[in-house]
Protein backbone atom coordinates (compact mmCIF):
# COMPACT_ATOMS: atom_id res chain seq x y z
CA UNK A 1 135.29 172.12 69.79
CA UNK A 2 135.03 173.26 73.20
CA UNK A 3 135.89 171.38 76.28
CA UNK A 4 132.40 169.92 76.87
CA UNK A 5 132.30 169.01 73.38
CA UNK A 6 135.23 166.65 74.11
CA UNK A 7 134.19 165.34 77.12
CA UNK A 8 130.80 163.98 75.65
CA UNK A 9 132.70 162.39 73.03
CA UNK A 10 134.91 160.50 75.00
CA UNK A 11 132.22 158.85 77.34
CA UNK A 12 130.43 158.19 74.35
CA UNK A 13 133.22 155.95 72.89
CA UNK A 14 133.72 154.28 76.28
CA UNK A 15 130.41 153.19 76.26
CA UNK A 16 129.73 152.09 72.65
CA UNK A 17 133.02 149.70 73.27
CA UNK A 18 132.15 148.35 76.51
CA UNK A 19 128.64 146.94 74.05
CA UNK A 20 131.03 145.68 71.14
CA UNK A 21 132.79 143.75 74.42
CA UNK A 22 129.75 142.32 75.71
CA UNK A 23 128.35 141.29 72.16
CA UNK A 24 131.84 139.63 70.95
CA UNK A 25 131.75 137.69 74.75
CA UNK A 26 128.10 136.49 74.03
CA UNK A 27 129.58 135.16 70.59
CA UNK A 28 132.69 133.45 72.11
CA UNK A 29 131.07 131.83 75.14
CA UNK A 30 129.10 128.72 74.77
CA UNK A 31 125.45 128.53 75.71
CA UNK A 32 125.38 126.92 79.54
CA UNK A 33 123.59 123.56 79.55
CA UNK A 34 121.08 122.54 82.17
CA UNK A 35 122.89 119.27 84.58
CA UNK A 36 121.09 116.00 83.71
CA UNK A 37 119.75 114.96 86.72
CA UNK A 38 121.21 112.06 88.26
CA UNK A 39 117.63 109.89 87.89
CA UNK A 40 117.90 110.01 84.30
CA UNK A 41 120.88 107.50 84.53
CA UNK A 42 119.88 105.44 86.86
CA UNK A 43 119.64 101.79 85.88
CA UNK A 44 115.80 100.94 86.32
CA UNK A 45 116.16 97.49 87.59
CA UNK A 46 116.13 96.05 91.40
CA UNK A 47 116.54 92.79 92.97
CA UNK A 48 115.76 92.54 96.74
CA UNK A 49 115.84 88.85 98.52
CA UNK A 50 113.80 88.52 101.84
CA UNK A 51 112.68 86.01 104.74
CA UNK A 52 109.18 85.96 104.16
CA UNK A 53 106.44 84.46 106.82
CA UNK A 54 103.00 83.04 105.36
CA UNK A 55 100.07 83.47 107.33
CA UNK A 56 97.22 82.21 106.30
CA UNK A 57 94.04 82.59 107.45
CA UNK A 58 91.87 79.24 108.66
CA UNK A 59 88.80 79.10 106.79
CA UNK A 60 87.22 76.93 104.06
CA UNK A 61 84.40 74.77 103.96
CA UNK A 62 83.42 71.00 102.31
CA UNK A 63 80.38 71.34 100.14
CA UNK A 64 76.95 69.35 101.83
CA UNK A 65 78.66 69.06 104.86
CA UNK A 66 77.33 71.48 107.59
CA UNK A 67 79.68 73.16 110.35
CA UNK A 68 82.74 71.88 107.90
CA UNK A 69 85.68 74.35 108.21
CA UNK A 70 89.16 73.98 107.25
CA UNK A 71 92.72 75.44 108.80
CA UNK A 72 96.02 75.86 107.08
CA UNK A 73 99.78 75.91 108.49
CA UNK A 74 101.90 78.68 108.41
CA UNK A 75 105.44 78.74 106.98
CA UNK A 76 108.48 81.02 106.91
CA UNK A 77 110.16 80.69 103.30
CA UNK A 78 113.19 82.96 101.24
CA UNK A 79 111.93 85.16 98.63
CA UNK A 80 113.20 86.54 95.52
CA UNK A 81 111.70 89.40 93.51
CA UNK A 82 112.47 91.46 90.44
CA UNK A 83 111.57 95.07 90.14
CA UNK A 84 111.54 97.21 86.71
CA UNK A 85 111.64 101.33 87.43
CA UNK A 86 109.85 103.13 84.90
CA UNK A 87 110.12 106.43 86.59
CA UNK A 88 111.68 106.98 90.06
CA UNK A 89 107.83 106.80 91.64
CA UNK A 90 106.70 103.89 88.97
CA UNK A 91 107.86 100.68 89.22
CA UNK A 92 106.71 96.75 88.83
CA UNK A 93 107.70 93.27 90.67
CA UNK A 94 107.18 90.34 89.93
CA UNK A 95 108.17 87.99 93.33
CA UNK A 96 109.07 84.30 93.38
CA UNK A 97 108.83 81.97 96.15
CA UNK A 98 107.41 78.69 96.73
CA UNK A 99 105.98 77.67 100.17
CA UNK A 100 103.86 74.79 101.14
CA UNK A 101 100.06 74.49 103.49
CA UNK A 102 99.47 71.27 105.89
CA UNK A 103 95.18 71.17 105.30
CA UNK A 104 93.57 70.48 108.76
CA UNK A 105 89.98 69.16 108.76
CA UNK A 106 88.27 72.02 111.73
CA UNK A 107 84.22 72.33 112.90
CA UNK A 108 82.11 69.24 112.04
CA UNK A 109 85.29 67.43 110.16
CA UNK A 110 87.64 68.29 113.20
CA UNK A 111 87.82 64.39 113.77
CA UNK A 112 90.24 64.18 110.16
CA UNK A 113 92.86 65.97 111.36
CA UNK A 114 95.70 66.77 108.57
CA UNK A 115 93.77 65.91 105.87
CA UNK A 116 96.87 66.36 103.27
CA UNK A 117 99.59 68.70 102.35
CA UNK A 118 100.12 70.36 98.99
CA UNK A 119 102.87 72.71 97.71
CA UNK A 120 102.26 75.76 96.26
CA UNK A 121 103.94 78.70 93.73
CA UNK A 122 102.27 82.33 94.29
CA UNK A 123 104.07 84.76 91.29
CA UNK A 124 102.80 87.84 92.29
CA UNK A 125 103.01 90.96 89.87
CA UNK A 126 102.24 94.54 91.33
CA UNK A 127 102.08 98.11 89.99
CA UNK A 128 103.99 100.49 92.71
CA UNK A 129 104.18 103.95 93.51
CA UNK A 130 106.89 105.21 95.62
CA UNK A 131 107.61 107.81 97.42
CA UNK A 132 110.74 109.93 96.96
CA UNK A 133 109.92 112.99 99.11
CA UNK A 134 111.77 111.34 102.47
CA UNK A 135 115.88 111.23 101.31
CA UNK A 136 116.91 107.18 101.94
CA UNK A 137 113.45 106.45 103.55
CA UNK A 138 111.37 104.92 100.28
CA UNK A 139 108.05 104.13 101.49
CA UNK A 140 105.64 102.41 98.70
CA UNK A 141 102.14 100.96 98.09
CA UNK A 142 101.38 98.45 95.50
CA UNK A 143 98.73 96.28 93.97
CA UNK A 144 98.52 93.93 91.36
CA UNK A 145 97.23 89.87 90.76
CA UNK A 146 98.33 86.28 91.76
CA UNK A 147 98.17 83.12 90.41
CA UNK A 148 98.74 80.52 92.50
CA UNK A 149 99.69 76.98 91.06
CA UNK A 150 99.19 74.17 93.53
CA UNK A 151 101.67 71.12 92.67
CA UNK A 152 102.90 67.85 94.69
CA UNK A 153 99.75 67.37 96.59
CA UNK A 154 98.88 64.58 98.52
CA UNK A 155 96.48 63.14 100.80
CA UNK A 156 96.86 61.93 104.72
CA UNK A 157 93.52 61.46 106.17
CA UNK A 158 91.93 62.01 102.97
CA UNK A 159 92.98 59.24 100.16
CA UNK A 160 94.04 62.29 97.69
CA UNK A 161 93.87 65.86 97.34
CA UNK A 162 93.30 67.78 94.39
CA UNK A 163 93.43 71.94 95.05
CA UNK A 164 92.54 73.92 91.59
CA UNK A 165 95.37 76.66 90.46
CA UNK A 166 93.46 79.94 90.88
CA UNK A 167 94.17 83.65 90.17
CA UNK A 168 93.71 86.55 92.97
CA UNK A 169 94.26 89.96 94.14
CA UNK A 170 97.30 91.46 96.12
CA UNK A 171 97.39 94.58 97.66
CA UNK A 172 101.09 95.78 99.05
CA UNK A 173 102.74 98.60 101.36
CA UNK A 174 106.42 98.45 102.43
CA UNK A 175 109.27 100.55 102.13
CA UNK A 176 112.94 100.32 101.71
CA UNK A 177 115.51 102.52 103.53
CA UNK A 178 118.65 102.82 101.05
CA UNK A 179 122.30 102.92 102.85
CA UNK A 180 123.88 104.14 99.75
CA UNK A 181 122.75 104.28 95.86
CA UNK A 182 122.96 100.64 95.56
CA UNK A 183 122.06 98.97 98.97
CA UNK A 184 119.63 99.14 101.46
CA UNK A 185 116.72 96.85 103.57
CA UNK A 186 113.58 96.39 102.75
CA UNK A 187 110.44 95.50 104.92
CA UNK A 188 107.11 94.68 103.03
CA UNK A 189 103.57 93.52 103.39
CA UNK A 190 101.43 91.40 101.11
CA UNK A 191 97.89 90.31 101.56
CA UNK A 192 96.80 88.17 98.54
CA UNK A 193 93.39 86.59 98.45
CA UNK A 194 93.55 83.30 97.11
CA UNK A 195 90.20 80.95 97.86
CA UNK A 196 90.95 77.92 95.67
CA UNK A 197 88.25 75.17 94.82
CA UNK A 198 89.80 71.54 95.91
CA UNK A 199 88.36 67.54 95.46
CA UNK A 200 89.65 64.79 97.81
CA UNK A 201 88.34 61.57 98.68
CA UNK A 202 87.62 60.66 101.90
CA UNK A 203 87.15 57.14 103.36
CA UNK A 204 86.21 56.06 99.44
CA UNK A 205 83.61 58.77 98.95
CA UNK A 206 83.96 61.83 96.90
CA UNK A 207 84.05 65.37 98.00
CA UNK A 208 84.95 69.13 97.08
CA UNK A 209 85.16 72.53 98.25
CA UNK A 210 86.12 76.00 98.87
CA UNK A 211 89.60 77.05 100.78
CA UNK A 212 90.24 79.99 101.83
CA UNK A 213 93.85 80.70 102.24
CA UNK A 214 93.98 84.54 101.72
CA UNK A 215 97.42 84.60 103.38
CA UNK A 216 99.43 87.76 104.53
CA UNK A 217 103.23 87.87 103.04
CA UNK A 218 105.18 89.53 105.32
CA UNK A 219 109.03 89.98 104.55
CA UNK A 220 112.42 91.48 105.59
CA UNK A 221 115.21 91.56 103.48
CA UNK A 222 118.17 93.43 101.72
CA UNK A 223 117.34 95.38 98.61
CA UNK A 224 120.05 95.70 95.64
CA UNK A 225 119.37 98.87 92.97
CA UNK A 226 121.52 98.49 89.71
């Protein structure tokens, strides 16, 4: 064998046992796993709890009465809603406050004045998407129905006043900026149109109508995500 001879030989065993090493390391080592990502455990529920003003807006009219209008009082109330994540851009809440509405007699019926006052209990449930594009900015838009149950009522200028529970639309854009993985504030806009029928009786006679409420839910608050 001549020198060549053992010079090919040699490289050739270095390199058939730097394979065996490479196939007996691929044996040894365990396959890598992908990381989870972090969304996959979060916990999908939220709780926020805001100051919420309710504007409504002054219309309504008494049936066979022409140039009848009606006006409504605005309130500032605390508010409590739920939220359920079913992704991180999919979520639902339900919200839970309970307000009241002073009814003011306006136009041709001006000369009632506060006709009556009745409570009322708007659960609101909306579909979401939000946006997760903007780091601890969380902007969202929302829509989803109301019913509105109208309870305690009674009547001032008017002998009683009986406002029918109804159901309605919402439509909803807010956002929440989150301080850390649990806590952050939240600032949100409702408009829900609610245009309930109502009877009263008035100086002995009986009447009915339309009111339309249609308020505007504006909030600011502190959001909590589990």
């Amino acid at each position: 064998m001549t020198s060549n001879d053992i010079v090919r030989v040699i490289i050739a065993s270095a390199i058939l046992g730097t394979v065996s090493t490479a196939e007996a390391a691929d044996l040894t080592t365990p396959p890598s796993r992908a990381p989870i990502p972090a969304a996959a455990n979060r916990n999908p529920w939220q709780i926020r709890l805001r100051a919420l003003g309710v504007i409504t807006t002054d219309s309504g009219r008494v049936d066979g009465l022409s140039g009848s209008d009606l006006s409504f009082s605005d309130t500032v109330v605390p508010e409590f809603d739920i939220s359920y994540f079913f992704t991180e851009n999919i979520a639902a809440e339900l919200i839970l406050a309970t307000t009241y509405a002073k009814v003011h007699g306006g136009g041709s019926i001006s000369a009632l004045g506060e006709v009556g006052k009745t409570w009322l209990l708007p659960p609101t449930l909306t579909l979401q998407y939000h946006f997760t594009d903007f780091g601890a900015f969380r902007p969202y838009v929302g829509a989803g129905i109301n019913y509105t149950l109208f309870y305690n009522q009674s009547g001032k200028s008017a002998r009683s006043l009986d406002v029918k529970n109804t159901f309605g639309v919402a439509l909803q854009a807010g956002f929440d900026y989150m301080i850390d993985d649990h806590w952050g504030v939240n600032f949100d806009a409702k408009k829900i149109f609610v245009r309930p029928d109502f009877d009263a009786n008035v100086g002995g006679a009986a009447v009915s109508g339309k009111a339309r409420l249609d308020p505007w839910l504006l909030g600011a608050g502190v959001t909590y995500r589990f």
